[in-house]
C-alpha atoms as a PDB file:
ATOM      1  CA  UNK A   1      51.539 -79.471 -34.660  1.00  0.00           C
ATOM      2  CA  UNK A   2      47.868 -80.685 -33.624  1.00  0.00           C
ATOM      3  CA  UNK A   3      47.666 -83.958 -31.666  1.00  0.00           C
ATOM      4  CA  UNK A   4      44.995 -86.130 -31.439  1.00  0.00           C
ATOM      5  CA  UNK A   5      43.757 -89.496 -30.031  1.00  0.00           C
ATOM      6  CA  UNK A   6      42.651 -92.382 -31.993  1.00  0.00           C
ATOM      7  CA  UNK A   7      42.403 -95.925 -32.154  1.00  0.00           C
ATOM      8  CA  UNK A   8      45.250 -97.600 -33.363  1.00  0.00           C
ATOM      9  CA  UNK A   9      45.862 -98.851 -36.622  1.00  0.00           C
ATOM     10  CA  UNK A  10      47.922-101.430 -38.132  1.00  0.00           C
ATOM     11  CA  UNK A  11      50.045 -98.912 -40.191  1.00  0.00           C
ATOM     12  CA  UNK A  12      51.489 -97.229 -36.436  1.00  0.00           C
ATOM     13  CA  UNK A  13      52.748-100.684 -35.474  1.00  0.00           C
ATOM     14  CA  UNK A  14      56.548 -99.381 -36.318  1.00  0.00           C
ATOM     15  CA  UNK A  15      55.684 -96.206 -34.741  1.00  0.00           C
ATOM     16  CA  UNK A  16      54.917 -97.865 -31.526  1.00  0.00           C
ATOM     17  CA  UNK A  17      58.061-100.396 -31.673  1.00  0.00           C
ATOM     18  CA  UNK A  18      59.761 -97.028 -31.983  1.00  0.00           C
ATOM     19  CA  UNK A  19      58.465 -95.633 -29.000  1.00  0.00           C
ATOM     20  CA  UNK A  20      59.151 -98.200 -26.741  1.00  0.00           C
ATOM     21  CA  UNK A  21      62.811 -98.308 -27.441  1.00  0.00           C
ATOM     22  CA  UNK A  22      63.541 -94.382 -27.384  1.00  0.00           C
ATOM     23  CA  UNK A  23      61.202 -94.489 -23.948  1.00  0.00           C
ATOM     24  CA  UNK A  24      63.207 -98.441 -22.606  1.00  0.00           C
ATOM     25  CA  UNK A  25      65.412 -96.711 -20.519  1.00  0.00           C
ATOM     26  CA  UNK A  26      62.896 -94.929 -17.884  1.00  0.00           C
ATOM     27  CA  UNK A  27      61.821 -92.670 -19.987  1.00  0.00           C
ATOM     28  CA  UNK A  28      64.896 -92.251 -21.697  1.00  0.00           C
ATOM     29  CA  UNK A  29      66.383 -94.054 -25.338  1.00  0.00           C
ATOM     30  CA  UNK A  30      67.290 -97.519 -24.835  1.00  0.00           C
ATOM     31  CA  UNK A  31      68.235 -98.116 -28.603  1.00  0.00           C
ATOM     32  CA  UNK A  32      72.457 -99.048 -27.207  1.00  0.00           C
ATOM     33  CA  UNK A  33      71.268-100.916 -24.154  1.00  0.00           C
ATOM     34  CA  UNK A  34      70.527-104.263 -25.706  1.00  0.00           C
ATOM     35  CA  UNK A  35      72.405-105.802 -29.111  1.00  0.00           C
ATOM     36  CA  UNK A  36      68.803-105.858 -30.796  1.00  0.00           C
ATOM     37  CA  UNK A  37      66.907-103.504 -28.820  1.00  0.00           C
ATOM     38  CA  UNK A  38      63.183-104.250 -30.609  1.00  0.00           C
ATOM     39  CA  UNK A  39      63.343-107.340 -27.759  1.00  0.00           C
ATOM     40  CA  UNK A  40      62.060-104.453 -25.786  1.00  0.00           C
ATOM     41  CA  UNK A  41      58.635-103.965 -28.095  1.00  0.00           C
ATOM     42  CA  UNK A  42      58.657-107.522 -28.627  1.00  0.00           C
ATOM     43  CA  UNK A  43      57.706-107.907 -24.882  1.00  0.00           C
ATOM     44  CA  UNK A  44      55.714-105.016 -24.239  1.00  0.00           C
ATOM     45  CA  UNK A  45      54.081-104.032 -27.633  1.00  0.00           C
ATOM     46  CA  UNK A  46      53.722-106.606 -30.470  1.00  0.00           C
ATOM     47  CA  UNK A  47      51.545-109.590 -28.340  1.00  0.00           C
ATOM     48  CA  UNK A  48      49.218-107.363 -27.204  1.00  0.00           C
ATOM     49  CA  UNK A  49      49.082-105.602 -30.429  1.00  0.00           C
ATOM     50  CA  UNK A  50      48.495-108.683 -31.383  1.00  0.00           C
ATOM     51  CA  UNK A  51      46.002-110.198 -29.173  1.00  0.00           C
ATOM     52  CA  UNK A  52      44.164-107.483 -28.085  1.00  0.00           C
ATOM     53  CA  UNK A  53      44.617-104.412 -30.271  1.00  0.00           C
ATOM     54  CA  UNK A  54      41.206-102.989 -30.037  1.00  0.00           C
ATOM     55  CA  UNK A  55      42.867-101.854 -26.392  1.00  0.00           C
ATOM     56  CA  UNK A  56      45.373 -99.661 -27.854  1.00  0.00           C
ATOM     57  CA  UNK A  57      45.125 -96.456 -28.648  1.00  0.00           C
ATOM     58  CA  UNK A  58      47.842 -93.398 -29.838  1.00  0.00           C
ATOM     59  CA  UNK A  59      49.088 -89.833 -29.933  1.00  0.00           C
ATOM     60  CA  UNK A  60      48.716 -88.895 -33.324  1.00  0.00           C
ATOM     61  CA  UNK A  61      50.240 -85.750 -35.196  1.00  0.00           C
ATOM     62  CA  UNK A  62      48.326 -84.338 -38.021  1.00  0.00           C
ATOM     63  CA  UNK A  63      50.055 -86.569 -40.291  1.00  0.00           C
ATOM     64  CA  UNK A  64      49.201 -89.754 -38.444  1.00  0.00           C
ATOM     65  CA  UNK A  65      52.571 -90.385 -37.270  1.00  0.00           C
ATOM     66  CA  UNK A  66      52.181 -91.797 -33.801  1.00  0.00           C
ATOM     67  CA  UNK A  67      53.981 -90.388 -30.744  1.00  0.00           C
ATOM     68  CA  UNK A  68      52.604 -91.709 -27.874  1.00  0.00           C
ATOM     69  CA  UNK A  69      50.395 -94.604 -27.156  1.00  0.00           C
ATOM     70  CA  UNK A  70      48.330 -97.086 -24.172  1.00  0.00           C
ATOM     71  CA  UNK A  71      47.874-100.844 -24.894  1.00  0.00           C
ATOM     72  CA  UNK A  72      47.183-103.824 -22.125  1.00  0.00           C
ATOM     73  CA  UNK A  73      44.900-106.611 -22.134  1.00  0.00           C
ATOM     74  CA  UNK A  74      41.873-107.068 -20.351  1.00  0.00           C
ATOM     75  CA  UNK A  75      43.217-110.501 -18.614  1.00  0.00           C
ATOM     76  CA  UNK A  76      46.448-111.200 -17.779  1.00  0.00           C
ATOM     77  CA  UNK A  77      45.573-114.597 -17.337  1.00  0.00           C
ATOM     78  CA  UNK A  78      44.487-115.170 -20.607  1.00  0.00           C
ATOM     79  CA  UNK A  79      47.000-112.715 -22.017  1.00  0.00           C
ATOM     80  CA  UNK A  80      50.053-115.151 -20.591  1.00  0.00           C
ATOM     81  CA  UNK A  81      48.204-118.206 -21.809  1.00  0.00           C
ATOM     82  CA  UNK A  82      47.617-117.175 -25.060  1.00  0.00           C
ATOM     83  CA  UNK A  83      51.905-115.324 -25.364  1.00  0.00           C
ATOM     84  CA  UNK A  84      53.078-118.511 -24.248  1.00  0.00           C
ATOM     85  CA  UNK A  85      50.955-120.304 -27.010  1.00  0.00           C
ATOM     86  CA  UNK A  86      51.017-117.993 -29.436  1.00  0.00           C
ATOM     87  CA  UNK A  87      53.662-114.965 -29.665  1.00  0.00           C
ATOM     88  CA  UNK A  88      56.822-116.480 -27.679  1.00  0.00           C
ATOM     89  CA  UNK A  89      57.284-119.188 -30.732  1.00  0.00           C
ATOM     90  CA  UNK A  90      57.220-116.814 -33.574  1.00  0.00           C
ATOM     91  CA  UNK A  91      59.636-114.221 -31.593  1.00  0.00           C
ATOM     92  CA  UNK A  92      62.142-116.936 -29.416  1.00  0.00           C
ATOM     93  CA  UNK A  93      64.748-117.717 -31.607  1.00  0.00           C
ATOM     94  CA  UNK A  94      65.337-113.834 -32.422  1.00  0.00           C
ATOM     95  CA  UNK A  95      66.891-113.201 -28.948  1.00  0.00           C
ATOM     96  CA  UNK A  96      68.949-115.840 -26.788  1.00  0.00           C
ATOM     97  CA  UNK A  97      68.022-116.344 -23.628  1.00  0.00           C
ATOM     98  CA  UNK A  98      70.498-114.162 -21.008  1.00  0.00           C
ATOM     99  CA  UNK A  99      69.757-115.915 -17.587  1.00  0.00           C
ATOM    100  CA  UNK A 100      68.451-112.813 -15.632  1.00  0.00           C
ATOM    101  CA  UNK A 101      67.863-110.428 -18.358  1.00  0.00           C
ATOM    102  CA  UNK A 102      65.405-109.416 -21.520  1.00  0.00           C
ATOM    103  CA  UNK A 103      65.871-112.767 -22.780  1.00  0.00           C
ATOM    104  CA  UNK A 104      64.858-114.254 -19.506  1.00  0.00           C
ATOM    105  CA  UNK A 105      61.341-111.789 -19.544  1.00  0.00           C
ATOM    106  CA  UNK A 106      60.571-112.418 -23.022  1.00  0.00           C
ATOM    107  CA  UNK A 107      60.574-116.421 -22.128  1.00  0.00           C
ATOM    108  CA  UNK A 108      58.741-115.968 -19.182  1.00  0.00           C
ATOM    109  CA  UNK A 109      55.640-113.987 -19.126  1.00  0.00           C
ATOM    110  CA  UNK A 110      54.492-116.238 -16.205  1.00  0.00           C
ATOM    111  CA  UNK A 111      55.823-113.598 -14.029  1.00  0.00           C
ATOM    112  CA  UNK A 112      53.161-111.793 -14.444  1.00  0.00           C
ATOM    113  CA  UNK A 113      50.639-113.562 -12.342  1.00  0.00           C
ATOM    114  CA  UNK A 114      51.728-112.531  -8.949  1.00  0.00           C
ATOM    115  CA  UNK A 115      49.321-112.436  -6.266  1.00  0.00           C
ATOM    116  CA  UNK A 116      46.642-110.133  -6.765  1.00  0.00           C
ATOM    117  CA  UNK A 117      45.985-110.357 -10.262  1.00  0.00           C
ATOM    118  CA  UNK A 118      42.968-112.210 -10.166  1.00  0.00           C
ATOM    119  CA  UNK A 119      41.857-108.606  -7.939  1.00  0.00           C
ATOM    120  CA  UNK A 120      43.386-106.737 -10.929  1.00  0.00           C
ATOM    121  CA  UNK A 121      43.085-108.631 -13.808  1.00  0.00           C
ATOM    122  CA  UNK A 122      43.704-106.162 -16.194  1.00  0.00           C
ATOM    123  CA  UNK A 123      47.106-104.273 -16.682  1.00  0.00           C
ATOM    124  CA  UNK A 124      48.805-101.152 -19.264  1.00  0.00           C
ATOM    125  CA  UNK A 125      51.588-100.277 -20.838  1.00  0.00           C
ATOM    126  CA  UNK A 126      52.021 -96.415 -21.606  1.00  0.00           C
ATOM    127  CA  UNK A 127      55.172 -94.103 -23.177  1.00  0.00           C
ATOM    128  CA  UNK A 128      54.755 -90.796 -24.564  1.00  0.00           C
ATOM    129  CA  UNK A 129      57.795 -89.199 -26.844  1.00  0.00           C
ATOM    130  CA  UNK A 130      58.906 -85.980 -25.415  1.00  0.00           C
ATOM    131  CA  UNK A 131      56.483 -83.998 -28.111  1.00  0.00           C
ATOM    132  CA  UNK A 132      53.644 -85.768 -26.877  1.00  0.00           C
ATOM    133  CA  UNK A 133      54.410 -84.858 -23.005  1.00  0.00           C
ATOM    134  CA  UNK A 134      53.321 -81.801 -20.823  1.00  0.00           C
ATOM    135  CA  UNK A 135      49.802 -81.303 -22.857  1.00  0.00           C
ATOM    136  CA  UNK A 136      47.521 -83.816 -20.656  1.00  0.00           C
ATOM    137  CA  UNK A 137      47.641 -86.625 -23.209  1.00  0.00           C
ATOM    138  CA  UNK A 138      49.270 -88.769 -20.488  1.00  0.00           C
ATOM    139  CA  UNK A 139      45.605 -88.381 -18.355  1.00  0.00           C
ATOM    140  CA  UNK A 140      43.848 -88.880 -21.209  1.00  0.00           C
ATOM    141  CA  UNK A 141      45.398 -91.524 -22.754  1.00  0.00           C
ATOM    142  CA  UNK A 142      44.336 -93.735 -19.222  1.00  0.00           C
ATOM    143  CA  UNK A 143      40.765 -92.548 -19.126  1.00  0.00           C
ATOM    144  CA  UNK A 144      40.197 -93.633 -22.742  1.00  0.00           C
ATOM    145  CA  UNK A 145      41.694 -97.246 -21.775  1.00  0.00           C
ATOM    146  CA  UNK A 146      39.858 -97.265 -18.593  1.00  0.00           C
ATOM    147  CA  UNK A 147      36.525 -96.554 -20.511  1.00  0.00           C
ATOM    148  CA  UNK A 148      37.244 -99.653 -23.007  1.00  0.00           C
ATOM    149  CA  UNK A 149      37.513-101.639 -19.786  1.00  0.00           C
ATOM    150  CA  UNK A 150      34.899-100.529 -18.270  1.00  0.00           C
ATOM    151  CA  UNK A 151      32.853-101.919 -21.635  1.00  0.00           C
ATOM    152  CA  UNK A 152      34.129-105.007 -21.061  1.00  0.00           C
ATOM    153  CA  UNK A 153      33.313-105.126 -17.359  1.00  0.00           C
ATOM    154  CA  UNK A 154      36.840-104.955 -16.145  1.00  0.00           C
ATOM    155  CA  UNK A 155      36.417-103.493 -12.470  1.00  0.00           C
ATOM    156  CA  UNK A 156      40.155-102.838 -11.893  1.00  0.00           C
ATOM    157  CA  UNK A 157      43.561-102.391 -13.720  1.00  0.00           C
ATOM    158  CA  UNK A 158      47.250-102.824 -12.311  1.00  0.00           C
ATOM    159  CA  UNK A 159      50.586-102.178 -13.943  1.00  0.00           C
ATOM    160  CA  UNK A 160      54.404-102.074 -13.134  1.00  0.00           C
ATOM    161  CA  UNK A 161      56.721 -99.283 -12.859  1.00  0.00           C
ATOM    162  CA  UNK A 162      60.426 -99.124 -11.886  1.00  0.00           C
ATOM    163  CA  UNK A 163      60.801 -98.235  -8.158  1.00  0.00           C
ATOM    164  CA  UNK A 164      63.261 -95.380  -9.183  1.00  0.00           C
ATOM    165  CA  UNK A 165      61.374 -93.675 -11.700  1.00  0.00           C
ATOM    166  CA  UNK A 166      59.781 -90.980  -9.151  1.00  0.00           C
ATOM    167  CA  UNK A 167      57.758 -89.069 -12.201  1.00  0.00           C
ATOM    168  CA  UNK A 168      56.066 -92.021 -12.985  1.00  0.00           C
ATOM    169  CA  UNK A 169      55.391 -92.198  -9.809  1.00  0.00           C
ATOM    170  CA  UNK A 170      53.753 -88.381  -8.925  1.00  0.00           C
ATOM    171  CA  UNK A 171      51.469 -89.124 -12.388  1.00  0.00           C
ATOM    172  CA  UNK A 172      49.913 -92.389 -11.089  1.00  0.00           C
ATOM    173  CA  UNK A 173      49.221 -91.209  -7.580  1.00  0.00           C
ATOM    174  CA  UNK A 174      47.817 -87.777  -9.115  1.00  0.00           C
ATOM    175  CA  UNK A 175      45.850 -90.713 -10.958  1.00  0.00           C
ATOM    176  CA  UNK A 176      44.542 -92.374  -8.143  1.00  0.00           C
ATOM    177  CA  UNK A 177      46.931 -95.739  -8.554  1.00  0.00           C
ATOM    178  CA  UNK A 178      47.816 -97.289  -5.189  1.00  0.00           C
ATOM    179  CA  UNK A 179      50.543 -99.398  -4.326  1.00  0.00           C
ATOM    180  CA  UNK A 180      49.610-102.536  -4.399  1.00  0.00           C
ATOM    181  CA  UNK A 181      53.175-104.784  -3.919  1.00  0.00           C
ATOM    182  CA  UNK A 182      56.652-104.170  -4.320  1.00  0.00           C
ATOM    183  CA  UNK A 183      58.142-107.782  -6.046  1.00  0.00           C
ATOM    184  CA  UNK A 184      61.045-107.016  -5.999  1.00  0.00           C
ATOM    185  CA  UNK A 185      63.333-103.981  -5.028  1.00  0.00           C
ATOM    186  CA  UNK A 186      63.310-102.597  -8.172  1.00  0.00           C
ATOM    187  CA  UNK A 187      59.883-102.789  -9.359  1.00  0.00           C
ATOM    188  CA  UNK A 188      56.351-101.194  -7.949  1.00  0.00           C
ATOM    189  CA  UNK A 189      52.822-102.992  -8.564  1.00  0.00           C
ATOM    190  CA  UNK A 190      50.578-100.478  -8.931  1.00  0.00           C
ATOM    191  CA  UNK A 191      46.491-100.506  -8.671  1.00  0.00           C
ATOM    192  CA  UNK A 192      43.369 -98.800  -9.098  1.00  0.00           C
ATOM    193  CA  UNK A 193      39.571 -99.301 -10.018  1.00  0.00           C
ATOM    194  CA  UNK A 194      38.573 -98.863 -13.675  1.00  0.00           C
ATOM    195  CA  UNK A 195      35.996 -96.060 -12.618  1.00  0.00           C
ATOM    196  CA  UNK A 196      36.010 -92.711 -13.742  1.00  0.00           C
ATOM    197  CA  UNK A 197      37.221 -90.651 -10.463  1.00  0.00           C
ATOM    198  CA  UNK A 198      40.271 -88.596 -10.462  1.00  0.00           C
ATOM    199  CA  UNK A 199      40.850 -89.133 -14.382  1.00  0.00           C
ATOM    200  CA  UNK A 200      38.952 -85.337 -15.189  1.00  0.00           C
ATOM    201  CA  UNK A 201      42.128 -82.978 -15.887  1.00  0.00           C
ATOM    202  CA  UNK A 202      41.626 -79.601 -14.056  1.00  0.00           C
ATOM    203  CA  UNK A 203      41.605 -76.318 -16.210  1.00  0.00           C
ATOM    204  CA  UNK A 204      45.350 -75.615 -17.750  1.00  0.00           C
ATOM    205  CA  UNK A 205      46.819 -79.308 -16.885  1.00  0.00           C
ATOM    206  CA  UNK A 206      49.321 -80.599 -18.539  1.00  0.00           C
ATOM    207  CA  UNK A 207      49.844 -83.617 -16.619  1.00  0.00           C
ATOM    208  CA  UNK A 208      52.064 -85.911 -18.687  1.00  0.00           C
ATOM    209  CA  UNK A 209      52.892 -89.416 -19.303  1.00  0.00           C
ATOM    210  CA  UNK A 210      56.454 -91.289 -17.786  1.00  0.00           C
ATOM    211  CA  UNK A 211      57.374 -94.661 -18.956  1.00  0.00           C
ATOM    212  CA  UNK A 212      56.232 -97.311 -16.950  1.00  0.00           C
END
């Protein structure tokens, strides 16, 4: 089964709300963790699908069927302005709001503008089905988002990974992501310049992809 790289598309938005839940659970399927698990898309897929999709790109079978896929925004500062505006009132009333949990996150995007971010002001989101993993898509998938930064004149990128998720972990460093802060015990701030060093694959890699 060929795999390719594209642009998204409109028509892979349910393939991408798919992805995210069978990847919600660090890598694994999330789908029984939550009574309506699309919350989970509906934080980290649909406003920036909606706000910025030119910044997304997928994995794509033969078929089209997406599999894997990179999406972030270019500003977090304006990303956050324009969810709160924007995305949280059409998507609110579908989840109630838990105190401390997905509920909590969906309401409060805020959180995202920790110190540093003005440093880093732009930030991904990346999952990769199993099919899609172990083939170098993972690398490749960054260095085509880095590139569309780069356009823009977006000088560095940051994202967040679970602190336990130790595969994630190995790909970023191999990727040249530094630690940048460590909110809270559970979560890792990670950094790097938008440049192209360190993003080249060497010969037979097949570097791939954990959830962040």
């Amino acid at each position: 089964m060929p795999l390719s790289i594209r642009p998204y598309r409109p028509a892979d938005r349910e393939d991408l709300y798919g992805i995210c839940v069978r990847t919600g659970d660090n890598g694994a399927d999330a789908s029984s963790l939550y009574p309506d698990p699309r919350i989970l898309p509906d934080i980290f897929v649909g406003p920036y699908l909606a706000q910025e999709p030119e910044l997304a790109y997928v994995v794509a079978d033969d078929a089209g069927r997406a599999l894997g896929y990179v999406l972030g925004t270019a500003d977090t500062r304006r990303f956050v302005a324009r969810y709160l505006d924007e995305w949280l009132p059409a998507v609110a009333d579908r989840y109630p709001d838990d105190g401390d949990g997905r509920g909590h996150e969906l309401r409060h995007p805020e959180a995202m503008l920790a110190p540093g971010v003005d440093a880093y002001p732009a930030h991904l989101h990346i999952d990769l089905l199993p099919e899609a993993q172990g083939q170098g898509f993972g690398r490749e998938l960054i260095r085509v988002f880095l590139a569309a930064l780069r356009e823009r004149g977006v000088q560095r990128v940051h994202l967040g990974m679970g602190a336990a998720n130790h595969s994630a972990r190995v790909f970023y460093d191999r990727l040249g992501f530094e630690e940048l802060a460590r909110p809270t015990p559970s979560l890792v701030v990670l950094g790097r310049s938008t440049a192209e060093d360190g993003l080249t694959a060497p010969a037979g890699s097949g570097t791939s992809a954990p959830r962040t």
